[in-house]
C-alpha atoms as a PDB file:
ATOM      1  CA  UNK A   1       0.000   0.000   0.000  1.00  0.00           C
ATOM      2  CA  UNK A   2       1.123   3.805  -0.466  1.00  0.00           C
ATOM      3  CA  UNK A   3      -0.268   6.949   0.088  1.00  0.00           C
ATOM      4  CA  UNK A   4      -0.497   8.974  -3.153  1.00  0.00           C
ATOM      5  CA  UNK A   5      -1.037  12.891  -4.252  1.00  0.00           C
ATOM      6  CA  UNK A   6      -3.630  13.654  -7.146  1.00  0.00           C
ATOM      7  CA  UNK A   7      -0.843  13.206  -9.724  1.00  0.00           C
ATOM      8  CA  UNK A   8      -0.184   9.802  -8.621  1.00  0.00           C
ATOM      9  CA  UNK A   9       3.000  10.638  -7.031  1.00  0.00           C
ATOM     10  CA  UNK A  10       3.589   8.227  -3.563  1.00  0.00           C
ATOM     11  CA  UNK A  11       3.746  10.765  -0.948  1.00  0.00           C
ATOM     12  CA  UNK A  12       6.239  10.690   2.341  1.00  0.00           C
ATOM     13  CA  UNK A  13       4.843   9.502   5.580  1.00  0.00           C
ATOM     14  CA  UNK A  14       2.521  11.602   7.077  1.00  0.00           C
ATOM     15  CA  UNK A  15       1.554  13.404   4.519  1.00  0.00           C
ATOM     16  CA  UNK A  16      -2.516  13.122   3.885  1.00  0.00           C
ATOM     17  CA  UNK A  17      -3.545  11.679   0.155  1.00  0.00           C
ATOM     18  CA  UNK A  18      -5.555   8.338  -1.264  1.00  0.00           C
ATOM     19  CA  UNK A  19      -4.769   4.656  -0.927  1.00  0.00           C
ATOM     20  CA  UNK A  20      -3.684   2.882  -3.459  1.00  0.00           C
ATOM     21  CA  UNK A  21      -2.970  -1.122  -3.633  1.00  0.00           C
ATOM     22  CA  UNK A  22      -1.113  -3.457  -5.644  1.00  0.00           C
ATOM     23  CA  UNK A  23      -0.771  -7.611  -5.462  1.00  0.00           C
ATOM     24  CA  UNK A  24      -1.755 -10.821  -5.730  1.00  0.00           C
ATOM     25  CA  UNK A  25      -4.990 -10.388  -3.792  1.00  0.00           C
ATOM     26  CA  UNK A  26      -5.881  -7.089  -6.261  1.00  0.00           C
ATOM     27  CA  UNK A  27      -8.118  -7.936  -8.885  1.00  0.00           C
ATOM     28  CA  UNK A  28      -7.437  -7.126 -12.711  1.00  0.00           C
ATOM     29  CA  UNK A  29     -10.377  -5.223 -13.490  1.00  0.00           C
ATOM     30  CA  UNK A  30     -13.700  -5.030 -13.125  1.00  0.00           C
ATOM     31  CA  UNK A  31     -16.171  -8.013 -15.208  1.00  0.00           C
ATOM     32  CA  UNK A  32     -17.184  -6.225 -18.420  1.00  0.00           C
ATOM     33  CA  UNK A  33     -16.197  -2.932 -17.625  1.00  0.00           C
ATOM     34  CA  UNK A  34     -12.583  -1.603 -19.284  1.00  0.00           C
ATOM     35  CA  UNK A  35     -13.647   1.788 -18.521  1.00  0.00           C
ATOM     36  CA  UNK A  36     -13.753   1.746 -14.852  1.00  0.00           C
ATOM     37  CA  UNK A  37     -11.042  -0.844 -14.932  1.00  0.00           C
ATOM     38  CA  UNK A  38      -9.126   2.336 -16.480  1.00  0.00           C
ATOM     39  CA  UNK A  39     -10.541   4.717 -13.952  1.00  0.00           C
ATOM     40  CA  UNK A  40      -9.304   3.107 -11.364  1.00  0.00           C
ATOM     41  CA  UNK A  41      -6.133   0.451 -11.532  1.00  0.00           C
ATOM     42  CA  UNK A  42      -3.416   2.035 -13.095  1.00  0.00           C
ATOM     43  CA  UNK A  43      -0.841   0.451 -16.159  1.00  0.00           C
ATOM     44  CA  UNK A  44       0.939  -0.506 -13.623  1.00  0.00           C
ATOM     45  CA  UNK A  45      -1.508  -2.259 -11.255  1.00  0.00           C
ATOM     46  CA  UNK A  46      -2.121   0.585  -8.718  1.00  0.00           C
ATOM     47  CA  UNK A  47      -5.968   0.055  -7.194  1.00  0.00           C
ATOM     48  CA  UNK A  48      -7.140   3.372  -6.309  1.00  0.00           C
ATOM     49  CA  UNK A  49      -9.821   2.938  -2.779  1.00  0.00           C
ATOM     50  CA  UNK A  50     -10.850   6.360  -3.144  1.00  0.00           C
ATOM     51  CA  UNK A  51      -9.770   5.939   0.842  1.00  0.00           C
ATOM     52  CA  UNK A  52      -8.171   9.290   1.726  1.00  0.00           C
ATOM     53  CA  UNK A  53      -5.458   8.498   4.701  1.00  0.00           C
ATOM     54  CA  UNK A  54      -1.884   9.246   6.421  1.00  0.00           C
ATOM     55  CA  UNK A  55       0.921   6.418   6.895  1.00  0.00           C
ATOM     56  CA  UNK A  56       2.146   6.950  10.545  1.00  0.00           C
ATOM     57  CA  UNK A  57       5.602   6.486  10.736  1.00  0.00           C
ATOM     58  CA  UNK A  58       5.174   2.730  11.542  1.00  0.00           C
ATOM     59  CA  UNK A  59       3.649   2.083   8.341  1.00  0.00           C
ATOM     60  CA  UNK A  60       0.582   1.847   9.690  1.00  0.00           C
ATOM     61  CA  UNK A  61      -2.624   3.801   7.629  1.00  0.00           C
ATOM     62  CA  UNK A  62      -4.714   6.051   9.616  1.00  0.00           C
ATOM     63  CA  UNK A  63      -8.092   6.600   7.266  1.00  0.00           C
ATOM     64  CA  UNK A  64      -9.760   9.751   7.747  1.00  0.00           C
ATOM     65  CA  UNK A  65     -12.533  10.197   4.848  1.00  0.00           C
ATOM     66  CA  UNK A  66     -13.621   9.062   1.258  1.00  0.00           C
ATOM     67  CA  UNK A  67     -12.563  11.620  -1.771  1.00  0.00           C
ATOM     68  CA  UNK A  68     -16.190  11.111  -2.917  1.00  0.00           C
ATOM     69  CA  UNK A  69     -16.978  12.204   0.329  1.00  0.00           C
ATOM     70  CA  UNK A  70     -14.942  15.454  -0.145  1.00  0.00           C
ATOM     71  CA  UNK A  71     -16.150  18.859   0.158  1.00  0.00           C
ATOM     72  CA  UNK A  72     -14.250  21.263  -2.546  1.00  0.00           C
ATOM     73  CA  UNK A  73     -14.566  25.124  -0.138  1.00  0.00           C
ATOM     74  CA  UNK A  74     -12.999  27.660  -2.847  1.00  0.00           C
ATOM     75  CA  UNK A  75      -9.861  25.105  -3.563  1.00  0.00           C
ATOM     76  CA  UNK A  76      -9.606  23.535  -0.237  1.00  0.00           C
ATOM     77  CA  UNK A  77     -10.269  20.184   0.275  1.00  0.00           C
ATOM     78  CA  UNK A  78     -12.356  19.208   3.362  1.00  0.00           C
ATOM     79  CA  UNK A  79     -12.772  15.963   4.724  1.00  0.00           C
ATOM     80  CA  UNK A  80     -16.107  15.295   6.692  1.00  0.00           C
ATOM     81  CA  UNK A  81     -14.996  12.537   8.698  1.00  0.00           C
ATOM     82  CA  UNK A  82     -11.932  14.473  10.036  1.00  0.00           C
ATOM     83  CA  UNK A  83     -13.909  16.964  11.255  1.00  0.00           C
ATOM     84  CA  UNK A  84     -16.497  14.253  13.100  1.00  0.00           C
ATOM     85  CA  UNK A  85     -13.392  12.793  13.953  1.00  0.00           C
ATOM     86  CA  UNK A  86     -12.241  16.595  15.744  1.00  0.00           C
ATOM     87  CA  UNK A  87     -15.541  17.112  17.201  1.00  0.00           C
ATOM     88  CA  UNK A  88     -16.184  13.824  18.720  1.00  0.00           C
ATOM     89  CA  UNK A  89     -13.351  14.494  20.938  1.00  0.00           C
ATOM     90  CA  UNK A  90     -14.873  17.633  22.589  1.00  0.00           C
ATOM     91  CA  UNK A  91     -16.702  16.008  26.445  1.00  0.00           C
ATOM     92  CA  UNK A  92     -19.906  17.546  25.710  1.00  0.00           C
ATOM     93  CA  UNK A  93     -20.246  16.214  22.160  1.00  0.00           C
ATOM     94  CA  UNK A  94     -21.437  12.723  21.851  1.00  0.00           C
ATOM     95  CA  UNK A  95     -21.687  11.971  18.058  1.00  0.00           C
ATOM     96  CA  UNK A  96     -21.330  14.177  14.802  1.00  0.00           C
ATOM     97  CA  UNK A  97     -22.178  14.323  11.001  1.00  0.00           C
ATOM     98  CA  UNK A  98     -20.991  16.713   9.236  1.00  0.00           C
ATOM     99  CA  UNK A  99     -22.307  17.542   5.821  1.00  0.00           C
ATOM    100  CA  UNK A 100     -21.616  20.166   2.773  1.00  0.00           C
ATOM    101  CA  UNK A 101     -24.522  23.002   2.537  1.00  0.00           C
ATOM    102  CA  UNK A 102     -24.905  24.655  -0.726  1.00  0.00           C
ATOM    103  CA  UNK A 103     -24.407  28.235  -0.894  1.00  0.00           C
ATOM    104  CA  UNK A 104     -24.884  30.458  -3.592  1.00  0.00           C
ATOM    105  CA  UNK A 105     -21.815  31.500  -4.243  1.00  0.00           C
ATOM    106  CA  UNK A 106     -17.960  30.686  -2.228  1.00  0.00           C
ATOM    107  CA  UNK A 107     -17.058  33.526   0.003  1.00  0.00           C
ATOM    108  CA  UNK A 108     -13.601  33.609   2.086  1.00  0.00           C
ATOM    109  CA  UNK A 109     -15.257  35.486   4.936  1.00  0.00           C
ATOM    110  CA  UNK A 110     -17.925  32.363   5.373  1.00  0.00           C
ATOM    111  CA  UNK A 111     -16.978  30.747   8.413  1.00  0.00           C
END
C-alpha cells in the first residue's frame, strides 16, 4: 500500500492523500467494464480505494474520509470525517455528522 497525491506521485509519511494497492490479492479489473477498470487500476496495477489516509511512521494507515466524500470550499479540500473525527473528541459532544450546505456562491469570509 502507499499513500499517493492527485498526480499519482507516492507521498512521504505523514503526509494526507488516497490509498492505493497493488498484489496478488488485487483484482485485474472489473467483469465487463474496461472503462472503470481504467478509472481506477493504473498500467501498472495501482488500485485506487478512493480511501483518503496518512501512513504513521510505523507504516501503519490512519483513514480519515472518502474523496467522494470530499467537500471542494474555494480550492480547499475538506474531509467530513476528520472533522467528526475533531468534534467527537470535545466532552460535551457525543456523536457528529458533518455535511456540505450549498451556498450560492464561495465567500472567504464564510466561516
Amino acid at each position: 500500500a502507499a499513500i499517493v497525491d492527485k498526480y499519482g506521485r507516492i507521498l512521504p509519511r505523514g503526509e494526507k492523500g488516497e490509498v492505493v494497492v497493488r498484489g496478488y490479492s488485487v483484482m485485474r479489473g472489473y467483469w465487463n467494464s474496461e472503462e472503470q477498470t481504467k478509472e481506477e487500476i493504473t498500467e501498472d496495477r495501482w488500485y485506487h480505494t478512493r480511501d483518503i489516509a496518512v501512513m504513521n511512521d510505523n507504516g501503519t494507515i490512519s483513514i480519515v474520509g472518502r474523496s467522494k466524500d470530499m467537500i471542494n470550499r474555494g480550492g480547499e479540500n475538506i474531509y467530513p470525517a476528520e472533522l467528526e473525527q475533531f468534534l467527537i473528541r470535545h466532552p460535551k459532544i457525543v456523536d457528529a455528522h458533518v455535511r456540505p450546505m450549498g451556498l450560492l456562491r464561495y465567500h472567504p469570509c464564510f466561516p
